[in-house]
N, C-alpha and C. Protein backbone atom coordinates (compact mmCIF):
# COMPACT_ATOMS: atom_id res chain seq x y z
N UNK A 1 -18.34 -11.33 -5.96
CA UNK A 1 -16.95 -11.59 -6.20
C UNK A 1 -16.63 -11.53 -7.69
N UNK A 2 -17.73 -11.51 -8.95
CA UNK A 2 -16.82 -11.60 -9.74
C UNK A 2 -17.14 -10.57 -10.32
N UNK A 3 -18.15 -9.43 -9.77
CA UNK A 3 -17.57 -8.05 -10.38
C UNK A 3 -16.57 -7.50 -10.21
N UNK A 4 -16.83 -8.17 -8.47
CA UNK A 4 -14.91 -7.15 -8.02
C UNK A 4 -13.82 -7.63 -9.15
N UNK A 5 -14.16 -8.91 -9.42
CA UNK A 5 -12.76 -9.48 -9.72
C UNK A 5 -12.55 -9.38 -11.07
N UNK A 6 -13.75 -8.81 -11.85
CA UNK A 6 -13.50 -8.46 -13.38
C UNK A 6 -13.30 -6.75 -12.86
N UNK A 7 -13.56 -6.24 -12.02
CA UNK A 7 -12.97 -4.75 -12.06
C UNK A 7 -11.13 -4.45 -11.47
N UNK A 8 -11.02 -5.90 -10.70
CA UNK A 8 -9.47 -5.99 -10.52
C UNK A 8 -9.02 -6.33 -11.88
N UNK A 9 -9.40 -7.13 -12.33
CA UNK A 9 -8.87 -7.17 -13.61
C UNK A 9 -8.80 -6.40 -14.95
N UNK A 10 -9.65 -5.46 -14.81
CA UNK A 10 -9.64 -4.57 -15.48
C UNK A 10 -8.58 -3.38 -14.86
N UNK A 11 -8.46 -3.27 -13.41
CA UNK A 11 -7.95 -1.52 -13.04
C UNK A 11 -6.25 -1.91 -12.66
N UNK A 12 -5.91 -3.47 -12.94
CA UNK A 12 -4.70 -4.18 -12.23
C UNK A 12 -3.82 -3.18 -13.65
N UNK A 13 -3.69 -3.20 -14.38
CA UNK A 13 -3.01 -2.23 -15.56
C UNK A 13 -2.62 -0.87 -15.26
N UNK A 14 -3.52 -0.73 -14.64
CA UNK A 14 -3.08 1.16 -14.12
C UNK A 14 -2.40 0.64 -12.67
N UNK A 15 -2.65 0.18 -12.10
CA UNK A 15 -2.48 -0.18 -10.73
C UNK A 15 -3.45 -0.35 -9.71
N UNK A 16 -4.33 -0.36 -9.85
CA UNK A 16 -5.75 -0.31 -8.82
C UNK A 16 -5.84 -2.10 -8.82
N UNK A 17 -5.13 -2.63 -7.64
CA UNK A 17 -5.21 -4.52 -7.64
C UNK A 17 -5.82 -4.64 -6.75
N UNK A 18 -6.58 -3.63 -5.59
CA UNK A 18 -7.02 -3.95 -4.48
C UNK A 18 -8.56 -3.75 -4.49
N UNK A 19 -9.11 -3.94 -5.78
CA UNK A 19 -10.77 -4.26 -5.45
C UNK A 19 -11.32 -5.36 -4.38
N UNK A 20 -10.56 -6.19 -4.75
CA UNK A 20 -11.38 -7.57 -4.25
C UNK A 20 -10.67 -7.25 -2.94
N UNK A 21 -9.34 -6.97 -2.40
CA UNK A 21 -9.17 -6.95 -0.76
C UNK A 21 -10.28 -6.21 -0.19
N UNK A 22 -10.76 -4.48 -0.95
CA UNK A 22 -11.62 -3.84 -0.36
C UNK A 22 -13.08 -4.88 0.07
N UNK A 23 -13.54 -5.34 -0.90
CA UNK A 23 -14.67 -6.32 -0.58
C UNK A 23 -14.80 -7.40 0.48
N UNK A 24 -13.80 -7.81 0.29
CA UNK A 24 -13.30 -8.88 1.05
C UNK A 24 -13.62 -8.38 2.98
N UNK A 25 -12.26 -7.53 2.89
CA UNK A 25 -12.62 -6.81 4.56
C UNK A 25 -13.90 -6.57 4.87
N UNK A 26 -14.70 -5.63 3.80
CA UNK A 26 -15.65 -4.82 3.89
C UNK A 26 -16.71 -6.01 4.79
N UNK A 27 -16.64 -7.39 3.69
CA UNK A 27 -17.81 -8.18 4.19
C UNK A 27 -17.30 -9.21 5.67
N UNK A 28 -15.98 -8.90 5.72
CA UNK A 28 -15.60 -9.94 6.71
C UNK A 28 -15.93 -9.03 8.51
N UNK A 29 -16.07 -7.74 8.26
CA UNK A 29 -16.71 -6.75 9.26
C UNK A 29 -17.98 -6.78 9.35
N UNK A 30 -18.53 -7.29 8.05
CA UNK A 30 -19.77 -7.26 8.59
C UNK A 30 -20.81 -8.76 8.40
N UNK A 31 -19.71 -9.77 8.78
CA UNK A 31 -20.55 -11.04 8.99
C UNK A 31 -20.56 -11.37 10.54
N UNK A 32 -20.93 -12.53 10.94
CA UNK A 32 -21.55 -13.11 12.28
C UNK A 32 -19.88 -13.47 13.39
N UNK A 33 -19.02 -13.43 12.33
CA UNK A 33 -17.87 -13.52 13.01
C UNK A 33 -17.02 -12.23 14.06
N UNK A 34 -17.72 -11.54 13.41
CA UNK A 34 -17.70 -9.62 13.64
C UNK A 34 -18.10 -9.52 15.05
N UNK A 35 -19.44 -9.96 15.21
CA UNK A 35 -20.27 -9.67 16.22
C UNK A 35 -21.89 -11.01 15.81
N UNK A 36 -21.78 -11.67 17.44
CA UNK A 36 -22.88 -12.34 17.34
C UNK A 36 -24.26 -11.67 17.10
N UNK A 37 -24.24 -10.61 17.43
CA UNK A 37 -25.80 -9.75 16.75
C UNK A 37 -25.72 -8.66 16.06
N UNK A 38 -26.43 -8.91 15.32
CA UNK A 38 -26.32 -8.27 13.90
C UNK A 38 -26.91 -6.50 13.97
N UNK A 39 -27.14 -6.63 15.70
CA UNK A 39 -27.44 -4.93 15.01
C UNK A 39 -26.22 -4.59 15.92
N UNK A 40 -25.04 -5.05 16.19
CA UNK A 40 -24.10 -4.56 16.76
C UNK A 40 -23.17 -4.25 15.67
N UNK A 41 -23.43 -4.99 14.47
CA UNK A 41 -21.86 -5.05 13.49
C UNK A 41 -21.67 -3.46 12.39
N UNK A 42 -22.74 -2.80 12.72
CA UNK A 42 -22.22 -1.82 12.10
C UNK A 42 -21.00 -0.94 13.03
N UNK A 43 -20.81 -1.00 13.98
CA UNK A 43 -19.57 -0.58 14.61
C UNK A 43 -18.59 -0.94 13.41
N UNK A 44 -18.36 -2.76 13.53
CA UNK A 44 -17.47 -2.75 12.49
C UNK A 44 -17.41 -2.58 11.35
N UNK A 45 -18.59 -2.14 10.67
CA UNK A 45 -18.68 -1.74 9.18
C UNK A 45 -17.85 -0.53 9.07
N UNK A 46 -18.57 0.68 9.87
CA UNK A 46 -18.02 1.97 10.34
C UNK A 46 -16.52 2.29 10.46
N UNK A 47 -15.92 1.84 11.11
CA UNK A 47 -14.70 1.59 11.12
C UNK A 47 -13.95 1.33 10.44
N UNK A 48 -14.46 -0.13 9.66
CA UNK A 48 -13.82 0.01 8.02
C UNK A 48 -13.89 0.91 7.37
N UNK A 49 -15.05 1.56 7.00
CA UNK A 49 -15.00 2.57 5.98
C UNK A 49 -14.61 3.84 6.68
N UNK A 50 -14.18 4.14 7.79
CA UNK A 50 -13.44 5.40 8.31
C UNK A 50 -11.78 4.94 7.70
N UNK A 51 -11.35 3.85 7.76
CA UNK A 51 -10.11 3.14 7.95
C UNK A 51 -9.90 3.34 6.42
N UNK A 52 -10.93 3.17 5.15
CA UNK A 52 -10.83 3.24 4.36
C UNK A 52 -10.53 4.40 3.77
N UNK A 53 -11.25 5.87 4.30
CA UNK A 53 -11.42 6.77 3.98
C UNK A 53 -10.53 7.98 4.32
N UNK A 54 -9.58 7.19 5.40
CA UNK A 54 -8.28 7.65 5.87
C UNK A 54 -7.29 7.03 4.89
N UNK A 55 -7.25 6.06 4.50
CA UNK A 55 -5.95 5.61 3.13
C UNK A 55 -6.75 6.34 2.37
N UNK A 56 -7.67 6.58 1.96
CA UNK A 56 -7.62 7.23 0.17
C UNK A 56 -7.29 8.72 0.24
N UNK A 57 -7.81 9.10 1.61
CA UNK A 57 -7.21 10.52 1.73
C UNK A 57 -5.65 10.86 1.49
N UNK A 58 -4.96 9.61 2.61
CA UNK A 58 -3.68 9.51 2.56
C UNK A 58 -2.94 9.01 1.27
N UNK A 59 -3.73 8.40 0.07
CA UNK A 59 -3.15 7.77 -0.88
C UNK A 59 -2.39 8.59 -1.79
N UNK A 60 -2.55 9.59 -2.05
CA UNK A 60 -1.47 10.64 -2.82
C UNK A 60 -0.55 10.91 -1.86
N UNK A 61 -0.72 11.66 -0.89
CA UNK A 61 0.52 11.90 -0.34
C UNK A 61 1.57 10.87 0.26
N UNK A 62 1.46 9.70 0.25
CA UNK A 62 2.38 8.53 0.29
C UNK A 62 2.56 8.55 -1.00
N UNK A 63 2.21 8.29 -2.08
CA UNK A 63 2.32 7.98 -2.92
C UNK A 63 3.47 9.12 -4.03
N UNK A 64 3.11 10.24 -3.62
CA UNK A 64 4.21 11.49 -3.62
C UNK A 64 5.40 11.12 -2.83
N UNK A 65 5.45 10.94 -1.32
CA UNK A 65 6.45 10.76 -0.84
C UNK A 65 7.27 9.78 -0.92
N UNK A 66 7.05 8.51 -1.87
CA UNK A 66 7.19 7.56 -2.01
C UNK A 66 8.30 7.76 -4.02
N UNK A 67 7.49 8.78 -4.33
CA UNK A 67 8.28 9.41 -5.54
C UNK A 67 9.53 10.48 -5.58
N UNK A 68 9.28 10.93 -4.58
CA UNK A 68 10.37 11.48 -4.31
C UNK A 68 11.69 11.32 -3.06
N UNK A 69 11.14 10.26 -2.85
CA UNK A 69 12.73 8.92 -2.04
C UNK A 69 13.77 9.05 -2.70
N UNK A 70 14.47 8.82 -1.74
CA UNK A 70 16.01 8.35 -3.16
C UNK A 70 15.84 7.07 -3.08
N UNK A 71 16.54 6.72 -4.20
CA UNK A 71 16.74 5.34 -4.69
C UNK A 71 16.82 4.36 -4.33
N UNK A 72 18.18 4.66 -2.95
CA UNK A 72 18.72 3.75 -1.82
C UNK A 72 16.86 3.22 -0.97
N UNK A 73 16.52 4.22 -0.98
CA UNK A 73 15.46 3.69 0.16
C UNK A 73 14.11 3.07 -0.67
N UNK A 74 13.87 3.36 -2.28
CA UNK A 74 12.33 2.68 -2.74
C UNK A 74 13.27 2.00 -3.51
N UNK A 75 12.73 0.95 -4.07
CA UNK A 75 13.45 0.20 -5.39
C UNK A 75 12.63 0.17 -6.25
N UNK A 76 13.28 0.93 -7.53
CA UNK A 76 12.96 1.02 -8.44
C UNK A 76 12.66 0.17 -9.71
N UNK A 77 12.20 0.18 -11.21
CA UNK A 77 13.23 -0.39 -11.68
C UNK A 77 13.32 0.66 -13.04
């Protein structure tokens, strides 16, 4: 936690604030709460990082479409 949280704090300036959520999920998929046996929980590891790997794909092109909104619909400032 406190690399994530010195690398949130470092990437929160550009905009990158979601280190520590990534960690966070990452390990909450793959503790005992996930699945009572532990060689079942990579399902949920897997999943996260598909889930993950679908937003970063998707992260420009929201992020484009999100720039070129009108006004009425993103708020600016």
């Amino acid at each position: 936690m406190t690399v994530t949280g010195l690398g949130t704090i470092a990437a929160a300036p550009f905009g990158g604030s979601g280190i520590n959520l990534g960690a966070i999920t990452a390990a909450i998929t793959a503790s005992p709460d996930a699945h009572p046996d532990q060689g079942e929980r990579w399902k949920g590891v897997r999943t996260t990082a598909l889930v993950y790997l679908v937003l970063a794909v998707c992260a420009t092109a929201l992020t484009t479409l999100i720039g070129v909104a009108p006004g009425v619909l993103v708020w600016r400032r």
